[in-house]
Protein backbone atom coordinates (compact mmCIF):
# COMPACT_ATOMS: atom_id res chain seq x y z
CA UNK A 1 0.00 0.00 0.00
CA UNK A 2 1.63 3.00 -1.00
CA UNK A 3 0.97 6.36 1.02
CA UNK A 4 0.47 9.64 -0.35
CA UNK A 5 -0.62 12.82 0.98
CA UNK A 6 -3.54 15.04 0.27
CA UNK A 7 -1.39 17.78 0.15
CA UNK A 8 2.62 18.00 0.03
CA UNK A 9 4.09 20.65 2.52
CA UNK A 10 6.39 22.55 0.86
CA UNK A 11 8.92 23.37 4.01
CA UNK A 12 9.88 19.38 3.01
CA UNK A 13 10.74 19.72 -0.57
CA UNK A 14 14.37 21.58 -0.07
CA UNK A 15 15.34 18.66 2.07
CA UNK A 16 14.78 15.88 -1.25
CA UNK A 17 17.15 14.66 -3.32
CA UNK A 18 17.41 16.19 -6.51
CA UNK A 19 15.77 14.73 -9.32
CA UNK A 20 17.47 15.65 -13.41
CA UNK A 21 16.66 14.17 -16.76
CA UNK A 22 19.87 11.81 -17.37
CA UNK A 23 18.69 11.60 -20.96
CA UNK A 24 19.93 13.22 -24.08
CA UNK A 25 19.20 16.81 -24.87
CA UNK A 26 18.81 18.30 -28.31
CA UNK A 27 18.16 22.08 -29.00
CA UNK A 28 15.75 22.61 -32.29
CA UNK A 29 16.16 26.21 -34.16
CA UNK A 30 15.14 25.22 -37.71
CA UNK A 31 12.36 23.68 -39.69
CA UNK A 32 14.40 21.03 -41.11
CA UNK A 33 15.77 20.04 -37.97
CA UNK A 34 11.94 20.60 -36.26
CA UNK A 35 10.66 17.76 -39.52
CA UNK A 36 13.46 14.91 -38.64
CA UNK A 37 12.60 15.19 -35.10
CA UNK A 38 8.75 14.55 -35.26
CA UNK A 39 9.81 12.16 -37.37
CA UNK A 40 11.21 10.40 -34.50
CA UNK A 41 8.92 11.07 -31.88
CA UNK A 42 6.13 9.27 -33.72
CA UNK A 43 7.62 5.96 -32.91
CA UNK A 44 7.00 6.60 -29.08
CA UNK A 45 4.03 5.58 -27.73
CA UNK A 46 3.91 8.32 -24.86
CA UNK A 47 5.71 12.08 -24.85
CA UNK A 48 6.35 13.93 -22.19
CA UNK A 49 5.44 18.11 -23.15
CA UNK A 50 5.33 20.86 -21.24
CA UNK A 51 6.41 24.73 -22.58
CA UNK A 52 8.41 27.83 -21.44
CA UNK A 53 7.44 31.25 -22.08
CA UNK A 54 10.11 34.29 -21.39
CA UNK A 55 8.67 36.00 -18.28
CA UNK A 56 7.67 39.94 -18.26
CA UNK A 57 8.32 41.67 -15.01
CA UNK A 58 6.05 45.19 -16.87
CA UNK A 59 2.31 45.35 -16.71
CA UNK A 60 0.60 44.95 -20.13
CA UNK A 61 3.80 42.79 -21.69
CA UNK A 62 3.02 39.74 -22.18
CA UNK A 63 5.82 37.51 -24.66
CA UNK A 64 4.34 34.49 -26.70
CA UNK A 65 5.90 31.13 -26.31
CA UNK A 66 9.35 30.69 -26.57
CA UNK A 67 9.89 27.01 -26.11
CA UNK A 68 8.03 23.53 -26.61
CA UNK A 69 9.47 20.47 -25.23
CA UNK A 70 8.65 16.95 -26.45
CA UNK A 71 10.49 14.16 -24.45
CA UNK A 72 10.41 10.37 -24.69
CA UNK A 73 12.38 7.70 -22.37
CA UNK A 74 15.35 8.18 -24.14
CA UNK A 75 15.63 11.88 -25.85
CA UNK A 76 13.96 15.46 -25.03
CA UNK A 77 13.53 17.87 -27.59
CA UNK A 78 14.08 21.70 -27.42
CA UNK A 79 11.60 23.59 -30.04
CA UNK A 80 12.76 27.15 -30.02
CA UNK A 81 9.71 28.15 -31.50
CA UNK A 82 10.55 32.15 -31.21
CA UNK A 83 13.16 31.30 -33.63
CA UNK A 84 11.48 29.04 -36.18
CA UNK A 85 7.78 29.47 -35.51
CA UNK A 86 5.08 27.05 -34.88
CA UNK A 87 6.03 24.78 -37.61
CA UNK A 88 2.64 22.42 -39.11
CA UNK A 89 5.17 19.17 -38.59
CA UNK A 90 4.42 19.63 -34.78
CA UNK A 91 0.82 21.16 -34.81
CA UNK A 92 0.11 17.79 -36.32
CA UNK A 93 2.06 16.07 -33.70
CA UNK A 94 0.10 17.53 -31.27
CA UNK A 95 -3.22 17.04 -32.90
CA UNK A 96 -2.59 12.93 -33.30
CA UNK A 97 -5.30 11.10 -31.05
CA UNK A 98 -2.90 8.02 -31.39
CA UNK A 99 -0.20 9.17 -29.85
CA UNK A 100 -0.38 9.79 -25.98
CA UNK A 101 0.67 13.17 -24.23
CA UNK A 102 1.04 13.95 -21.36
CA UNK A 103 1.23 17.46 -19.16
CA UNK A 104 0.17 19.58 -16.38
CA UNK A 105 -1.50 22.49 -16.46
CA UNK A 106 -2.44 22.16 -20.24
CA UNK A 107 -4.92 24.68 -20.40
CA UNK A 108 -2.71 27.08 -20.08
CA UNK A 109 -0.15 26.04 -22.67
CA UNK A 110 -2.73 25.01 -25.58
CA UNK A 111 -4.00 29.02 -25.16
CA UNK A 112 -0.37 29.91 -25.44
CA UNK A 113 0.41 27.97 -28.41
CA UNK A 114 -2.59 29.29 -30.07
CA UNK A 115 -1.34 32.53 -30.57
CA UNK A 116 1.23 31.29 -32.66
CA UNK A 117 -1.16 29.19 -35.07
CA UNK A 118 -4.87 29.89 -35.79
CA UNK A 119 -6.25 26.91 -35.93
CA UNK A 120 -4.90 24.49 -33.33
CA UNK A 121 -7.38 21.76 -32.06
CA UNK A 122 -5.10 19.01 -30.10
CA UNK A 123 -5.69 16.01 -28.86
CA UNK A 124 -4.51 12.69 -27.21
CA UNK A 125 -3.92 14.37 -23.88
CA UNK A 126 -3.67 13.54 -20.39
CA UNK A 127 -3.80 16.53 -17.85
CA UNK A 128 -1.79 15.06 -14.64
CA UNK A 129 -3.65 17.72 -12.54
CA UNK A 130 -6.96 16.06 -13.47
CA UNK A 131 -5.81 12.75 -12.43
CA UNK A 132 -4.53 13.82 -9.08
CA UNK A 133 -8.16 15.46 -8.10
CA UNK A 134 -9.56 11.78 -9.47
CA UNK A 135 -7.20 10.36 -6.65
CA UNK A 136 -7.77 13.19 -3.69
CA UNK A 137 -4.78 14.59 -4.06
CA UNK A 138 -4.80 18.56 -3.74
CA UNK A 139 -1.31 19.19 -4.96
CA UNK A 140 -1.61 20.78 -8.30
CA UNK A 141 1.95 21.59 -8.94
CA UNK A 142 4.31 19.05 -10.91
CA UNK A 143 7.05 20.04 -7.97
CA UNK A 144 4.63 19.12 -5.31
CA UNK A 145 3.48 15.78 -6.86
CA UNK A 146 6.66 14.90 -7.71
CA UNK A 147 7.80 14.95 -4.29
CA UNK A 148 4.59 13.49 -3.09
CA UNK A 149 4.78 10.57 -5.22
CA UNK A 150 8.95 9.86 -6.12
CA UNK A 151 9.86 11.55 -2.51
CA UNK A 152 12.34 13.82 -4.53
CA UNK A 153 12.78 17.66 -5.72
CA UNK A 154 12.63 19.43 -8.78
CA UNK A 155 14.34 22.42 -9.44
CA UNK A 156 12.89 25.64 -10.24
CA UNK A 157 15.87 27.88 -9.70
CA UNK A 158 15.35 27.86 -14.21
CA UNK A 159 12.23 28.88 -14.31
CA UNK A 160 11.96 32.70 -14.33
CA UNK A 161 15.51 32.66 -16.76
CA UNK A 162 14.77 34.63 -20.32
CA UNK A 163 13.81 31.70 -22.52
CA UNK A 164 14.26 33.78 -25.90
CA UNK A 165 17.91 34.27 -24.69
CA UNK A 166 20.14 33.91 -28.04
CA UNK A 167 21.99 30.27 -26.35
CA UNK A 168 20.05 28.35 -23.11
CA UNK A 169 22.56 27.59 -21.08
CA UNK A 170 23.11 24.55 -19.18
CA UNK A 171 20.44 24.69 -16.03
CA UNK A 172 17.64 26.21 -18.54
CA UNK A 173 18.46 22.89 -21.27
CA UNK A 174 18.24 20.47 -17.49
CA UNK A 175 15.26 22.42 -16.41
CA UNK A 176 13.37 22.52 -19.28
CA UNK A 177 13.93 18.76 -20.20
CA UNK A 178 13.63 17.37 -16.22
CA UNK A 179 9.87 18.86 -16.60
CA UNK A 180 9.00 16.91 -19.48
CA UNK A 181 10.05 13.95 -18.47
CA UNK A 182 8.88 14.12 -15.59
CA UNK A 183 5.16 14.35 -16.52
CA UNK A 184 5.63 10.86 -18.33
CA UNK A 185 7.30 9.20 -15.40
CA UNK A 186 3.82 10.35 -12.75
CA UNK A 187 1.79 9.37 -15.28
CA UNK A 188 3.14 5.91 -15.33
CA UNK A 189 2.77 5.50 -11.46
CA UNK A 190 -0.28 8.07 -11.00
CA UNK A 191 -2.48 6.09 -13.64
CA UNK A 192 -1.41 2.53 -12.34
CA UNK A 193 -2.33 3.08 -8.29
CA UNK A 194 -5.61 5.06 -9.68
CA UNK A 195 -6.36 2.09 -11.35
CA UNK A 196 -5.39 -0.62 -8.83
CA UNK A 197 -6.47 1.70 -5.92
CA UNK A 198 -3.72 0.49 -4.19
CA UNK A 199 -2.36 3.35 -2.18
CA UNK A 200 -3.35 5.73 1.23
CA UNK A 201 -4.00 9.09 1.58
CA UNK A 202 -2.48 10.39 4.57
CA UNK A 203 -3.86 14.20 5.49
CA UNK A 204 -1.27 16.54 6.62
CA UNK A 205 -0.86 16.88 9.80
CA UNK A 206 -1.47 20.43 11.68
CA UNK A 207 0.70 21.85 13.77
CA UNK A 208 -1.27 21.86 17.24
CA UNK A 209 -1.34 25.17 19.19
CA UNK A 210 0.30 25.92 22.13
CA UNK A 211 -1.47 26.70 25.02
CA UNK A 212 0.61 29.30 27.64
CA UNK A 213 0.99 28.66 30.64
CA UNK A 214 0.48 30.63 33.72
CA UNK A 215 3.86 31.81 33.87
CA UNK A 216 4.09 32.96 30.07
CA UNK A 217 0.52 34.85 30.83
CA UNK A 218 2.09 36.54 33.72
CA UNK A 219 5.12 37.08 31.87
CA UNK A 220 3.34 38.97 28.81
CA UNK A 221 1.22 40.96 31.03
CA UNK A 222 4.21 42.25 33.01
CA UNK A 223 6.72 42.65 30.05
CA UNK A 224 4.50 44.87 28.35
CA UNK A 225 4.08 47.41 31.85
CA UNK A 226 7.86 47.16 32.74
CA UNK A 227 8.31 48.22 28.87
CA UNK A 228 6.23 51.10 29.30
CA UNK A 229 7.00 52.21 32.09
CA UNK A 230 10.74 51.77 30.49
CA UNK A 231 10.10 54.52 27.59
CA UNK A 232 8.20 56.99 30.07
CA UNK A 233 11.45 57.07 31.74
CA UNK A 234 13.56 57.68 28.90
CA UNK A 235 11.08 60.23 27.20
CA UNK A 236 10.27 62.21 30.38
CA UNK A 237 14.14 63.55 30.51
CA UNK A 238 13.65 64.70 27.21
CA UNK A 239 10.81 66.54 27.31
CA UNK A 240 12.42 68.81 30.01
CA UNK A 241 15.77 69.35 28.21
CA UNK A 242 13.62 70.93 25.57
CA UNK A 243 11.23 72.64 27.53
CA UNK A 244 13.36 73.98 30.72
CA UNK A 245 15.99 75.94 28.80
CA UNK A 246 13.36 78.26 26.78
CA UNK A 247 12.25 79.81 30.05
CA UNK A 248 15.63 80.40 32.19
CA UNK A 249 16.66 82.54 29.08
CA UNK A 250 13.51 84.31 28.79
CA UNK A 251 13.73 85.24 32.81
CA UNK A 252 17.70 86.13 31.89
CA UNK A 253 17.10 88.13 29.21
CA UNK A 254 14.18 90.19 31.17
CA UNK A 255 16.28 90.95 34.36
CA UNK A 256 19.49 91.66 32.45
CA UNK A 257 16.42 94.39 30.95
CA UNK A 258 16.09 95.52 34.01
CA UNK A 259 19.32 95.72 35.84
CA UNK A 260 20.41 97.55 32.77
CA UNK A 261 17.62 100.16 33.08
CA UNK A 262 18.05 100.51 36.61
CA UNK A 263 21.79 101.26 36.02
CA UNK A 264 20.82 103.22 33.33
CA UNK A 265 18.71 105.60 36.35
CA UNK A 266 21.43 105.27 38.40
CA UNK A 267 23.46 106.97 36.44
CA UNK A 268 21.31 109.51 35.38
CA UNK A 269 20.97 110.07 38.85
CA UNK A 270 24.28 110.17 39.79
CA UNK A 271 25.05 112.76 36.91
CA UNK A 272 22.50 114.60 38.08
CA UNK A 273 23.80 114.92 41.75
CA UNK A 274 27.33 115.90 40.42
CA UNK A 275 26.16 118.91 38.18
CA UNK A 276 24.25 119.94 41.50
CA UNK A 277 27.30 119.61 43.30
CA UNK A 278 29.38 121.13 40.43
CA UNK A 279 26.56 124.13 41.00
CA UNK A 280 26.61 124.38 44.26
CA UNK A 281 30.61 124.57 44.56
CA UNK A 282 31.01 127.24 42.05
CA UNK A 283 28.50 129.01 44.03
CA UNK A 284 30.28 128.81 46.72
CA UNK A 285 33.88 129.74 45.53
CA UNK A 286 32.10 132.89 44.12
CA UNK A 287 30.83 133.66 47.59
CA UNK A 288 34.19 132.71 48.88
CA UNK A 289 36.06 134.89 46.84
CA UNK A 290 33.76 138.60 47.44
CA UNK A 291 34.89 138.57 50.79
CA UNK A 292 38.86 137.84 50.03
CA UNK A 293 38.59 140.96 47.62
CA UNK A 294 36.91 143.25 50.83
CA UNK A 295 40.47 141.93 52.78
CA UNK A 296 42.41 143.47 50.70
CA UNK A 297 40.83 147.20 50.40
CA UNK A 298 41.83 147.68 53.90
CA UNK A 299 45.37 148.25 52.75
CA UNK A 300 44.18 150.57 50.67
CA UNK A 301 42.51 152.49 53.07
CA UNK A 302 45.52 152.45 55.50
CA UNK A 303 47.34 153.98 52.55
CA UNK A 304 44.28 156.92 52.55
CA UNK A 305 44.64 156.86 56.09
CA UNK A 306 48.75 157.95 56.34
CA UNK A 307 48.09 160.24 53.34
CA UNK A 308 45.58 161.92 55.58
CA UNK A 309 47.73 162.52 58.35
CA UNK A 310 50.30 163.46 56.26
């Protein structure tokens, strides 16, 4: 009985071994080359296709398909169809009922490719996403049923590279080929336990919460106060360093006003008391000095007197 989950968690998938197409790899650019491969891919009984598309990072740019991959057991195909086209040799590929293909996601890519050719009706196609919903599986990625069903991980790290670059370089030829075959290698197990019925689904299992405990309760409801009370203390110091100095200079500046003025009428004062003083003295060395000049006219009248008595 194999067991599979409803849905893979994807915190798992880094921790899988990596899975790669070991096949060979063969780029297509022309027409020519496109013909001789169809040519072999009609003697498979099962391909492998999925596409790539050059991704736009703008709003309102949207690029058309850039490449089509077609992969068998042995071989995967690169169709750079933004060099070469949509050539009819694979439209009618895709359009055989006899030959089985498989994908994921198809929807999306048979809209794609229709921009490139009018009238494209295909057929012979098996969606993997509609056979996982058949089974009760919810993954609906090929990364998440691949590790759900093979227990290993396919890399995306490709995915968002530019696709109508002028060479694909190693990890975009890997990426790009890994994908396809991978859609033929779930079908093959996928379609045989869906068939059988031999296999388990197993629900993912939640996480179950935490309850606190008494401590942690006290702990959050104290944490929060001490924290509080924390930044009061470190604001309230700088609320008065701004506020305090405004008003010792305004109290500064007013009594250096006053003390000024009040020298100011000091001084007047003072002035004013000296010029008295100058006043008075003068008036007083002018008093001083009538009285000296009535000293000296006695002389004078001694002189009168002898010349009298003379």
């Amino acid at each position: 009985m194999v067991q599979l989950f409803t849905q893979t968690d994807k915190n798992i998938i880094p921790d899988l071994p990596r899975y790669t197409f070991e096949g060979r790899i063969v780029v297509v650019q022309s027409e020519g080359e496109a013909e001789r491969a169809v040519k072999y891919l009609r003697q498979s009984k099962i391909l492998g296709i999925d596409t790539e598309t050059r991704p736009s990072f703008k709003r309102g740019i949207q690029y058309q398909v850039a490449l089509l991959q077609i992969a068998n057991d042995e071989i995967c195909f690169l169709f750079r169809l933004n060099y070469m086209g949509f050539p009819q040799c694979l439209v009618d590929l895709l359009e055989d009922p006899t030959i089985l293909k498989i994908g994921l996601s198809l929807h999306d890519d048979f809209r794609m490719l229709g921009h490139r050719h009018e009238d494209f009706h295909p057929k012979g196609f098996v969606d993997l996403q509609h056979l996982a919903a058949g089974m009760g599986i919810l993954d609906m990625s090929l990364q998440k049923l691949f590790a759900n069903v093979f227990h290993q991980r396919i890399s995306k790290n490709a995915q968002l590279s530019n696709w109508e670059a002028d060479h694909l370089d190693e990890k975009q030829r890997v990426y790009a080929a890994t994908d396809a075959d991978a859609c033929i290698q779930l079908y093959r197990v996928m379609s045989d336990l869906h068939a059988t019925g031999d296999y388990e689904l197993i629900p993912v299992p939640k996480p179950e919460p935490v309850e606190p405990t008494p401590a942690d309760n006290a702990e959050e409801k104290v944490e929060p106060v001490s924290e509080v009370k924390e930044e009061k203390k470190e604001k309230a110091p700088a609320k008065k360093r701004t506020r305090k100095p405004a008003t010792p200079k305004a109290t500064k500046e007013v009594k250096t006003k006053k003390t000024t003025k009040t020298a100011e009428k000091k001084t007047t004062k003072s002035s004013e008391k000296k010029t008295a003083e100058k006043k008075t003295a003068k008036t007083a060395e002018k008093k001083t000095t009538k009285p000296a000049e009535k000293k000296t006219n006695p002389r004078k009248s001694k002189a009168t007197k002898t010349t009298k008595t003379e």
